[in-house]
Structures are given as structure tokens and as C-alpha cells.
N, C-alpha and C. Protein backbone atom coordinates (compact mmCIF):
# COMPACT_ATOMS: atom_id res chain seq x y z
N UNK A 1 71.24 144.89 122.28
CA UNK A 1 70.91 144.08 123.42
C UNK A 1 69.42 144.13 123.75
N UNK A 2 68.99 145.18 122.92
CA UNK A 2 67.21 145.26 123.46
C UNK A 2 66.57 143.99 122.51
N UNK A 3 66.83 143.64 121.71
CA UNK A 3 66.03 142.65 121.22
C UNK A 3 66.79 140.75 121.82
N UNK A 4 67.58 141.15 122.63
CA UNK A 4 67.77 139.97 123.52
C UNK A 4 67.06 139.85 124.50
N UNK A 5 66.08 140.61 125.27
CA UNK A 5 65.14 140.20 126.34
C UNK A 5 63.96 139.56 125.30
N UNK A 6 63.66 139.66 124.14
CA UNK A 6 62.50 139.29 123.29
C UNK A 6 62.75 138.15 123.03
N UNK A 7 63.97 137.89 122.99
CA UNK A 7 64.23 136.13 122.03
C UNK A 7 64.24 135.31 123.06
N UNK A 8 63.39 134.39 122.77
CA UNK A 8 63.17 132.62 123.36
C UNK A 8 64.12 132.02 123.39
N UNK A 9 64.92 132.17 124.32
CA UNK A 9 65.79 130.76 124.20
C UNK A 9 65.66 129.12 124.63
N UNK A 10 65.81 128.20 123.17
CA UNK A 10 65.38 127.12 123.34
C UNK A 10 66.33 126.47 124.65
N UNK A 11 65.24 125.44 125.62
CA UNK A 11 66.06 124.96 126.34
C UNK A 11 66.21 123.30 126.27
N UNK A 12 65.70 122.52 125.23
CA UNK A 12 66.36 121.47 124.64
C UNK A 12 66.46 121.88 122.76
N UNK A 13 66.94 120.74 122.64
CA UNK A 13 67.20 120.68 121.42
C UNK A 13 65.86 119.82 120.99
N UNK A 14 65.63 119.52 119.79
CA UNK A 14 64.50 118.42 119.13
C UNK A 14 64.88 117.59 118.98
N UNK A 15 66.00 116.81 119.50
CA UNK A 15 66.55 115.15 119.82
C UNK A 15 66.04 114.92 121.47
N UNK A 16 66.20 115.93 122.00
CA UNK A 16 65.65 115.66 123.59
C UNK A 16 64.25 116.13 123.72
N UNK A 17 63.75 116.41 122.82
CA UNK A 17 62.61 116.86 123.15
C UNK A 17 61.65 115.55 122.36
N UNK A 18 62.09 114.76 121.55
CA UNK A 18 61.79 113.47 121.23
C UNK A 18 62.06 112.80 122.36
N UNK A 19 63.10 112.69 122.82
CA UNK A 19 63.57 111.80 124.21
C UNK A 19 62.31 111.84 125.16
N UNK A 20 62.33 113.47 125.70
CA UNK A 20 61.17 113.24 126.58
C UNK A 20 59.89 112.98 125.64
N UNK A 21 59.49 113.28 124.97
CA UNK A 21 58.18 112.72 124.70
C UNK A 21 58.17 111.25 124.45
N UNK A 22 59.19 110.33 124.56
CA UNK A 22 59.08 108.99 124.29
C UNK A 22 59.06 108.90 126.05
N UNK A 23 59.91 109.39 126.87
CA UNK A 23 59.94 108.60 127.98
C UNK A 23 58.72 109.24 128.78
N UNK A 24 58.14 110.34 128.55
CA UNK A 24 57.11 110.75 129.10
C UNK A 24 55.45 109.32 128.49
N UNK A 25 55.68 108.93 127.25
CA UNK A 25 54.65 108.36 126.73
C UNK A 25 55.14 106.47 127.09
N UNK A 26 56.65 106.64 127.85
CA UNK A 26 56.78 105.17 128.72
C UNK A 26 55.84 105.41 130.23
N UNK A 27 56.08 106.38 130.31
CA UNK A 27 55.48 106.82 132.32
C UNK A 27 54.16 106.04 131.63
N UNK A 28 53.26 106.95 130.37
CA UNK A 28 51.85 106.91 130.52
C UNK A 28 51.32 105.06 130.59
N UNK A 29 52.71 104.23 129.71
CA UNK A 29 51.85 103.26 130.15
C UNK A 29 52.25 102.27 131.03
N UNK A 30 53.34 102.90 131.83
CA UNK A 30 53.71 102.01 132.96
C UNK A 30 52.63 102.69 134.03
N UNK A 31 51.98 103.75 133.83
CA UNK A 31 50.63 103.93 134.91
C UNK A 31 49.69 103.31 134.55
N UNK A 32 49.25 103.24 133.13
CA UNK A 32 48.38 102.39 132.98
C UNK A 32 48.28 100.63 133.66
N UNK A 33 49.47 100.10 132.89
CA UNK A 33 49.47 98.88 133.46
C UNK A 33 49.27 98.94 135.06
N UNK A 34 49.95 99.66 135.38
CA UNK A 34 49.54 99.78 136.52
C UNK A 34 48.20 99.76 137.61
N UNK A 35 47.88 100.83 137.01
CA UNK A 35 45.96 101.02 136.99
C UNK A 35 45.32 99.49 136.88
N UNK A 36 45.55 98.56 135.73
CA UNK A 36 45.15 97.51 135.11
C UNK A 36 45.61 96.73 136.25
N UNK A 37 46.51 96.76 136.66
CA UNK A 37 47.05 95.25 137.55
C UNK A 37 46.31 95.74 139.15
N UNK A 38 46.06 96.53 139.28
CA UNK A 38 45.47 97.30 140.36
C UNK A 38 44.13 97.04 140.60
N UNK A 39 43.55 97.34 139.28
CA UNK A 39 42.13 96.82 139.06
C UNK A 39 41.81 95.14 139.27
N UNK A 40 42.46 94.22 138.52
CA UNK A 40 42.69 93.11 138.23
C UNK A 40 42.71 92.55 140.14
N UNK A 41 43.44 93.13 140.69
CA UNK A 41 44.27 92.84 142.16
C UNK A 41 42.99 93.17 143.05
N UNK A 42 42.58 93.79 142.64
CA UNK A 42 41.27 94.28 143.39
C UNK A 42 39.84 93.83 143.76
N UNK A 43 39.65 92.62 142.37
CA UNK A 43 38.30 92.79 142.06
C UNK A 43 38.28 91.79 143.35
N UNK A 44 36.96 91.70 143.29
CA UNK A 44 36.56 91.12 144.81
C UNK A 44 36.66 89.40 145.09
N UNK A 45 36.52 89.44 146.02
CA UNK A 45 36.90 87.91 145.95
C UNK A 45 35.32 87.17 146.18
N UNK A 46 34.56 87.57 146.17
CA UNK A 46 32.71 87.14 146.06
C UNK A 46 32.49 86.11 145.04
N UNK A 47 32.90 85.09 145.12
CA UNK A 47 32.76 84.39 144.30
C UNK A 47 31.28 83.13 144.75
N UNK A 48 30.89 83.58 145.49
CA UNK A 48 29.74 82.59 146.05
C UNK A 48 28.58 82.70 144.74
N UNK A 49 28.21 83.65 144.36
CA UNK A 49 27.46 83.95 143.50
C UNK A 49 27.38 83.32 142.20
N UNK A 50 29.21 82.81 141.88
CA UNK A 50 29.16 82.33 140.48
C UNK A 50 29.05 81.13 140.96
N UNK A 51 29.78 80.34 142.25
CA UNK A 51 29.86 78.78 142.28
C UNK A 51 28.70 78.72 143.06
N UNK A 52 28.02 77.20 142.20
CA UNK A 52 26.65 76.76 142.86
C UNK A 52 26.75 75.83 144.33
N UNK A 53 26.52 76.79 145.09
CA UNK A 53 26.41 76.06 146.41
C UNK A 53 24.57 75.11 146.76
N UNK A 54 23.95 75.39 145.71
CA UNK A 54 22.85 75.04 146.10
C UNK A 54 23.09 73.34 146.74
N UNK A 55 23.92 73.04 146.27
CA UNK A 55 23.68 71.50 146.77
C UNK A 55 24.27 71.35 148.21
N UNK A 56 24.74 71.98 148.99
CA UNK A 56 24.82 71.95 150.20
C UNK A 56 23.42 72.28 150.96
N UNK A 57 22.85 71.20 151.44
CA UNK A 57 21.72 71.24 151.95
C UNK A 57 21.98 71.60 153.51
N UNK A 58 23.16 71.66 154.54
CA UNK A 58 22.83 72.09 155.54
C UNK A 58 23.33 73.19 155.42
N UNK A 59 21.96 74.57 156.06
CA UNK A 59 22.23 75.69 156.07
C UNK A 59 22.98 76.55 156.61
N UNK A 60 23.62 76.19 157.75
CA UNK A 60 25.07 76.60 158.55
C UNK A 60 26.57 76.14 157.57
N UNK A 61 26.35 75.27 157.11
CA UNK A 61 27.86 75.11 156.40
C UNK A 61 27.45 75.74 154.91
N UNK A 62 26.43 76.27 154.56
CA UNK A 62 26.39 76.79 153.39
C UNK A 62 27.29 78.35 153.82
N UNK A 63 26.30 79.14 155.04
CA UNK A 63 26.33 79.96 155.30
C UNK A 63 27.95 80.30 155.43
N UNK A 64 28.51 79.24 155.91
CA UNK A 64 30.08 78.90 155.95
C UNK A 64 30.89 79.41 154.97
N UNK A 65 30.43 78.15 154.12
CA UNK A 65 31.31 78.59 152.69
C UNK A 65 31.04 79.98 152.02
N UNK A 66 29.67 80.17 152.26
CA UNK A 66 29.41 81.77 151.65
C UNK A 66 30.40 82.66 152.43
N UNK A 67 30.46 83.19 153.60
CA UNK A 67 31.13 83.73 154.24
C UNK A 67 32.86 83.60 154.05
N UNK A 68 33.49 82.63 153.60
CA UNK A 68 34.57 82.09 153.04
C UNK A 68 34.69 83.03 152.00
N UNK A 69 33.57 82.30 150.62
CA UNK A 69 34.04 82.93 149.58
C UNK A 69 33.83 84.75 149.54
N UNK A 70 33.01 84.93 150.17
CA UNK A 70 32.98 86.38 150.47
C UNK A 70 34.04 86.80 151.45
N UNK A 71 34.93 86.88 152.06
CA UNK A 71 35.90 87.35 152.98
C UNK A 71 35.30 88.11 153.88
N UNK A 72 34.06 87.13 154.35
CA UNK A 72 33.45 87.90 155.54
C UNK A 72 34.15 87.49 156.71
N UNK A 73 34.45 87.71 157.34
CA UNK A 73 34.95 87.59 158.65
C UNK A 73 34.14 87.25 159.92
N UNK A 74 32.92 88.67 159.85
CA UNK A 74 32.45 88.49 161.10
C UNK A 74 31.31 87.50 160.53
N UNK A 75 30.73 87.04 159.41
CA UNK A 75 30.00 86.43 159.12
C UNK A 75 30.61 84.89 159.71
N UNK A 76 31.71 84.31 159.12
CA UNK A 76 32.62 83.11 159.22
C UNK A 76 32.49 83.05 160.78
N UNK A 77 32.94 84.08 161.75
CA UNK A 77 33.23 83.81 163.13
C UNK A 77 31.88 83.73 163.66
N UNK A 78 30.96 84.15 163.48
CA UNK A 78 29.67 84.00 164.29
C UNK A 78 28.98 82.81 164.18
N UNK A 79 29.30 81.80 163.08
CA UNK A 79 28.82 80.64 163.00
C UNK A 79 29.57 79.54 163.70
N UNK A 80 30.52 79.75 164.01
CA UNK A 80 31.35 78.60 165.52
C UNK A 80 31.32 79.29 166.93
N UNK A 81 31.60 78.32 168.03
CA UNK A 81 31.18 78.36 169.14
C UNK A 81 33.17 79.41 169.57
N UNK A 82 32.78 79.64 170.82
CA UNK A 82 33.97 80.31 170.81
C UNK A 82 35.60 79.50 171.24
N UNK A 83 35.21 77.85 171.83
CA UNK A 83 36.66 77.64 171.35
C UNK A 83 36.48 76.10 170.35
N UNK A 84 35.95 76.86 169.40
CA UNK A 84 35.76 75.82 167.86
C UNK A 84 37.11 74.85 167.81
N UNK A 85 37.08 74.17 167.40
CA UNK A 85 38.46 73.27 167.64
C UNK A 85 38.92 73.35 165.82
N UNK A 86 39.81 73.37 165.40
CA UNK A 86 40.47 73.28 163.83
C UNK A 86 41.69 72.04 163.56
N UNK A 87 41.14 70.74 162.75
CA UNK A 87 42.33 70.52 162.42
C UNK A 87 42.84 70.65 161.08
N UNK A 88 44.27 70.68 160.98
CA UNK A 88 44.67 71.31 159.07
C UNK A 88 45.47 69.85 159.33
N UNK A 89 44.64 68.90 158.11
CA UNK A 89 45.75 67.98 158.28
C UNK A 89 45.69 66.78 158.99
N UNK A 90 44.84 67.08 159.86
CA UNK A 90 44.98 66.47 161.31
C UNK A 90 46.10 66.29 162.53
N UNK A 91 46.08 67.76 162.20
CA UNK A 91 46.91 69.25 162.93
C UNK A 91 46.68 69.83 163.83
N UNK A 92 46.14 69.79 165.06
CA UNK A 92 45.45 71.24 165.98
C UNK A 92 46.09 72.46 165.68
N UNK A 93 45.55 73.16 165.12
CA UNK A 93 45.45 74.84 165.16
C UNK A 93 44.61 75.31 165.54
N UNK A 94 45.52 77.14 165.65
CA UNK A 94 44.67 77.76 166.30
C UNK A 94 43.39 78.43 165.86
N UNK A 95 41.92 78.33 166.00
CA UNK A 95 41.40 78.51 164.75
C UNK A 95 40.67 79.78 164.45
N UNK A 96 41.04 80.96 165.68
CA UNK A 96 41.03 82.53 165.49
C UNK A 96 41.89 82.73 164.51
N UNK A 97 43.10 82.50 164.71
CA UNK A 97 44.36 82.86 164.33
C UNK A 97 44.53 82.45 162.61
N UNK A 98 43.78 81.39 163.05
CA UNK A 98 44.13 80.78 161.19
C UNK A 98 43.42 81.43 160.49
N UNK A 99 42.23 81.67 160.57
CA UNK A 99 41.33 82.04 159.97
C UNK A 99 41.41 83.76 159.68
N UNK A 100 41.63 84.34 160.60
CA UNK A 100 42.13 86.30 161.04
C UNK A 100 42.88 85.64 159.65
N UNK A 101 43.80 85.18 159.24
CA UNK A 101 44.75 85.10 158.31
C UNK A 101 44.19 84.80 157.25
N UNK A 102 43.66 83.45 157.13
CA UNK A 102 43.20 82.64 155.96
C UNK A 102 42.10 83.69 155.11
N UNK A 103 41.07 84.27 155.21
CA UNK A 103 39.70 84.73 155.22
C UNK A 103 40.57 86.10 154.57
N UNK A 104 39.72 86.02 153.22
CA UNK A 104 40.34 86.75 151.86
C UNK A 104 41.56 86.23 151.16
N UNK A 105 42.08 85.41 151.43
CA UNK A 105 43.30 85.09 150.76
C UNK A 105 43.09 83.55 150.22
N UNK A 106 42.20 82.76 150.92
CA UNK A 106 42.08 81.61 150.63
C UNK A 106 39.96 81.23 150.22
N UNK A 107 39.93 80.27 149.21
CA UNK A 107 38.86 80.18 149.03
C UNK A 107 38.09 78.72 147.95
N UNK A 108 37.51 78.55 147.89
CA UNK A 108 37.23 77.36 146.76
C UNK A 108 36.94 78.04 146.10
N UNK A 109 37.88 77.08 144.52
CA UNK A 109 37.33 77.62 143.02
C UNK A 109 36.49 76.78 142.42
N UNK A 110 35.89 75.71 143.12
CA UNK A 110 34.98 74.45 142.88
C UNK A 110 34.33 74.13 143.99
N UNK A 111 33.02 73.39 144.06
CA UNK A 111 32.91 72.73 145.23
C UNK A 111 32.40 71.11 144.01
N UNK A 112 33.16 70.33 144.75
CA UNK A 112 33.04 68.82 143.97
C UNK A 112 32.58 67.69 144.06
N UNK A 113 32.39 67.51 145.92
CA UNK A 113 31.68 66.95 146.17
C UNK A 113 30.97 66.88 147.26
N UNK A 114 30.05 66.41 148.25
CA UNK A 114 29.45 66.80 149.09
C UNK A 114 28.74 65.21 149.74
N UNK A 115 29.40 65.12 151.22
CA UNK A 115 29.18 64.09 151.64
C UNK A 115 28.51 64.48 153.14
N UNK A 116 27.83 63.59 153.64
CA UNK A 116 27.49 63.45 155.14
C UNK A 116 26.41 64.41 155.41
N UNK A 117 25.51 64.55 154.61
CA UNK A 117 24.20 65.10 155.08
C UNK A 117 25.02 66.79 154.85
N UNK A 118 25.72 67.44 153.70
CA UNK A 118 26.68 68.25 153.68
C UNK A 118 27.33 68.62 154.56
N UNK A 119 27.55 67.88 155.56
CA UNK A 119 28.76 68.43 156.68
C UNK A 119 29.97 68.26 155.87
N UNK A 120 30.52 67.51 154.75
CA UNK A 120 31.93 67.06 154.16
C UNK A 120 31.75 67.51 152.61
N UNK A 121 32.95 69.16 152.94
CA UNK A 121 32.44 69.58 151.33
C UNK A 121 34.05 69.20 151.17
N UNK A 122 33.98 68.81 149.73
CA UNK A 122 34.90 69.00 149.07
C UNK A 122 35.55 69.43 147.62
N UNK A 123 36.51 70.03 147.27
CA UNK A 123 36.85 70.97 145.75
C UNK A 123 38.06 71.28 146.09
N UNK A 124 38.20 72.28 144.91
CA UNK A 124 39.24 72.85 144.44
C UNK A 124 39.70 74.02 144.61
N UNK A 125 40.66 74.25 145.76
CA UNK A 125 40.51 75.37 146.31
C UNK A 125 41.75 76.23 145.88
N UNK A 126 42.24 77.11 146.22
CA UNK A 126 43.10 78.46 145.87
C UNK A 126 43.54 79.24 147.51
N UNK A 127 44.49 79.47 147.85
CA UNK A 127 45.13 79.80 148.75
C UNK A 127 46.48 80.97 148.03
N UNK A 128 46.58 81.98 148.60
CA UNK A 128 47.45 82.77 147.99
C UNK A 128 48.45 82.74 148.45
N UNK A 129 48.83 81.87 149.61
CA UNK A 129 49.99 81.46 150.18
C UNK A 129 50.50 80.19 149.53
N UNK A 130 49.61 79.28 149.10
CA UNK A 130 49.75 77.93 148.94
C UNK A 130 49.44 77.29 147.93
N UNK A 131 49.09 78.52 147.08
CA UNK A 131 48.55 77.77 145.41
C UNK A 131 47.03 76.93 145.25
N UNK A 132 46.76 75.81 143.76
CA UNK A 132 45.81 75.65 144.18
C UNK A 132 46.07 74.23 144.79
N UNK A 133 44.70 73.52 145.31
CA UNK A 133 45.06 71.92 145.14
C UNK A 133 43.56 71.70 145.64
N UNK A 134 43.16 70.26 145.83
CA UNK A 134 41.73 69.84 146.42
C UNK A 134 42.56 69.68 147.87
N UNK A 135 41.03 69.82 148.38
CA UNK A 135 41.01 70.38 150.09
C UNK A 135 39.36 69.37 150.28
N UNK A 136 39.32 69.17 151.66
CA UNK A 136 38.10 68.90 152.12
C UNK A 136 37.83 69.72 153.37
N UNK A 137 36.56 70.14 153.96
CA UNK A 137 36.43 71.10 155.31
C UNK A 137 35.18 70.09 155.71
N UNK A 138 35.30 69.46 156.83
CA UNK A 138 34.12 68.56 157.49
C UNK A 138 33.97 69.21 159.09
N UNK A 139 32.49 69.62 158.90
CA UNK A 139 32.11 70.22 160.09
C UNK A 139 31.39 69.91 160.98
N UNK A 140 31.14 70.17 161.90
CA UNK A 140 31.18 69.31 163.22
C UNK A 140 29.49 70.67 163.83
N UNK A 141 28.76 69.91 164.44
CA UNK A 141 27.79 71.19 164.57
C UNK A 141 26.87 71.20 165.80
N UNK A 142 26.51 71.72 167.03
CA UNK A 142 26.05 71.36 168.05
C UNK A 142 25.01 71.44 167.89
N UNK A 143 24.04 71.19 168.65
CA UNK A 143 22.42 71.14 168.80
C UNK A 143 22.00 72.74 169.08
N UNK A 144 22.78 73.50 169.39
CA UNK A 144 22.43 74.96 169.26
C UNK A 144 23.29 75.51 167.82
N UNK A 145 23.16 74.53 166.86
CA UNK A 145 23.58 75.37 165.82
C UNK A 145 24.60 75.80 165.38
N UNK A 146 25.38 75.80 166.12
CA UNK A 146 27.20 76.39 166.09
C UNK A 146 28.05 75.17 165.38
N UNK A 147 28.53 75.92 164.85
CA UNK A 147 30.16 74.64 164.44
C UNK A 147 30.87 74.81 165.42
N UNK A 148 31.32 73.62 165.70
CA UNK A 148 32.84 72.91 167.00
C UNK A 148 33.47 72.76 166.71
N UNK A 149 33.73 72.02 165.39
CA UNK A 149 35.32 71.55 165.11
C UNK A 149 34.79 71.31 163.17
N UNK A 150 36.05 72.14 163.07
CA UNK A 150 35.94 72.03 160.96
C UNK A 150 37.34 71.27 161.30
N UNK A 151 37.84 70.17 160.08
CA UNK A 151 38.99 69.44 159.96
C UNK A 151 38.88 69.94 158.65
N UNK A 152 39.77 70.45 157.93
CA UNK A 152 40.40 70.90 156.78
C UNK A 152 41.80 70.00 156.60
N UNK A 153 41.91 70.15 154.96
CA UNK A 153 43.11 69.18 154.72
C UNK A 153 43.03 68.99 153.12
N UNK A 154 44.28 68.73 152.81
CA UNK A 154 44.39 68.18 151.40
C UNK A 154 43.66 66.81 151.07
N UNK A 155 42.84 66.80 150.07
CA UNK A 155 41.99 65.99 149.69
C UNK A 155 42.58 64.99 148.57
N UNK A 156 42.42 63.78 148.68
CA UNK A 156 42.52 62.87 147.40
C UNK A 156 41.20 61.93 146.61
N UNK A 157 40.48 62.48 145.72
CA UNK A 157 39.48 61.85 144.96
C UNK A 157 39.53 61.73 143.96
């Protein structure tokens, strides 16, 4: 019995010890993918940088859309007056409320065309609620500078 405290006893066999090393080397790349879709899910939504806004010549609705495609928030809210009017559609909404929501989730993946001294942009936008489609945003702007009223809406050109 003294050389029974010395002996190793195996506690799988080498059919389960294949087992786990296969399902241990499933974990590694269901973390990976993971990691990957994480990364992917992550990257930023700054897309002002790649799409050329230069052709929006008024500098408040540039500042607009930048703030858009960046998911700035307090940038977006400081450029309207405080009861900015919104229509979606030609919809009244509320346009704290929409926006607290909209701002990171929604954004243009184009800008296509540009009308009215750039107050009337329009493209191809992306919404993560709503997929993509063309949209127009026409803004409205007081003599102190502020936007009053943006009308947003599905676009046909």
C-alpha cells in the first residue's frame, strides 16, 4: 500500500482529454469572434472626416452635420435655439427627445446634394433603427445664428 500514495491516478482517459482540448480550442474562438464583433461594434461612428462636407458652404449646418456624424451631442444641441421646432416627415416632434435618441445611431453615409445656399442637404443616410434610405434635413436659422426648425424626411431624387 506504500507505493499507492506515489501513483498518479489518471483522472480522464485520452478520449476526454481530446474532448476537452477540442471544446476548450471551441471557447478560444468563440472569444475571439467575439473580441472581433466587439471591435467591429465599436469602431467609432466619426465619419465626418471621410465624407466631404466641404461643399456645404453655410457654417452652422456644416457644424451640424459634423456633430451628427460625430455623435456629439452637446455639439448638435448648442447649435439650435431652445424650443427648435422638428419636422420628420412633416411630423411635429419632439426635437430633445428625438435627437437624445437619434445622435449615434443614425447618420449620413453620403451627402448628395446641396440646395438653398446649403440650408437643404441631402444623401444617403443609415439609421440603426431604420436601415438605410435617402433623407433630406432643411434648416431654418435666425439672425443670431441658431437653427429653429430642421424638417427631416425621406427623400426622392
Amino acid at each position: 500500500m506504500a507505493n499507492s500514495k506515489n501513483k498518479a491516478i489518471p483522472i480522464t482517459t485520452p478520449e476526454k482529454r481530446g474532448q476537452t482540448i477540442k471544446h476548450i480550442s471551441n471557447i478560444k474562438t468563440v472569444l475571439i469572434l467575439f473580441f472581433l464583433t466587439c471591435l467591429t461594434y465599436g469602431q467609432s461612428t466619426k465619419t465626418s472626416e471621410k465624407m466631404n462636407l466641404s461643399n456645404i458652404n453655410n457654417q452652422i449646418v456644416k457644424k451640424a452635420i459634423e456633430a451628427l456624424q460625430n455623435a456629439d451631442k452637446t455639439a448638435w444641441f448648442s447649435l439650435f435655439t431652445d424650443n427648435a421646432a422638428l419636422y420628420d416627415d412633416g411630423n411635429k416632434q419632439n426635437f430633445k427627445s428625438f435627437f437624445e435618441k437619434a445622435i449615434g445611431h443614425e447618420r449620413f453615409t453620403s451627402i448628395d446634394k446641396i440646395e438653398n445656399n446649403s440650408l437643404s442637404v441631402y444623401g444617403k443616410f443609415h439609421s440603426d433603427t431604420w436601415g438605410n434610405f435617402k433623407t433630406y434635413f432643411k434648416f431654418q436659422i435666425n439672425e443670431k445664428g441658431k437653427i429653429t426648425r430642421l424638417d427631416i424626411g425621406q427623400a426622392k431624387y
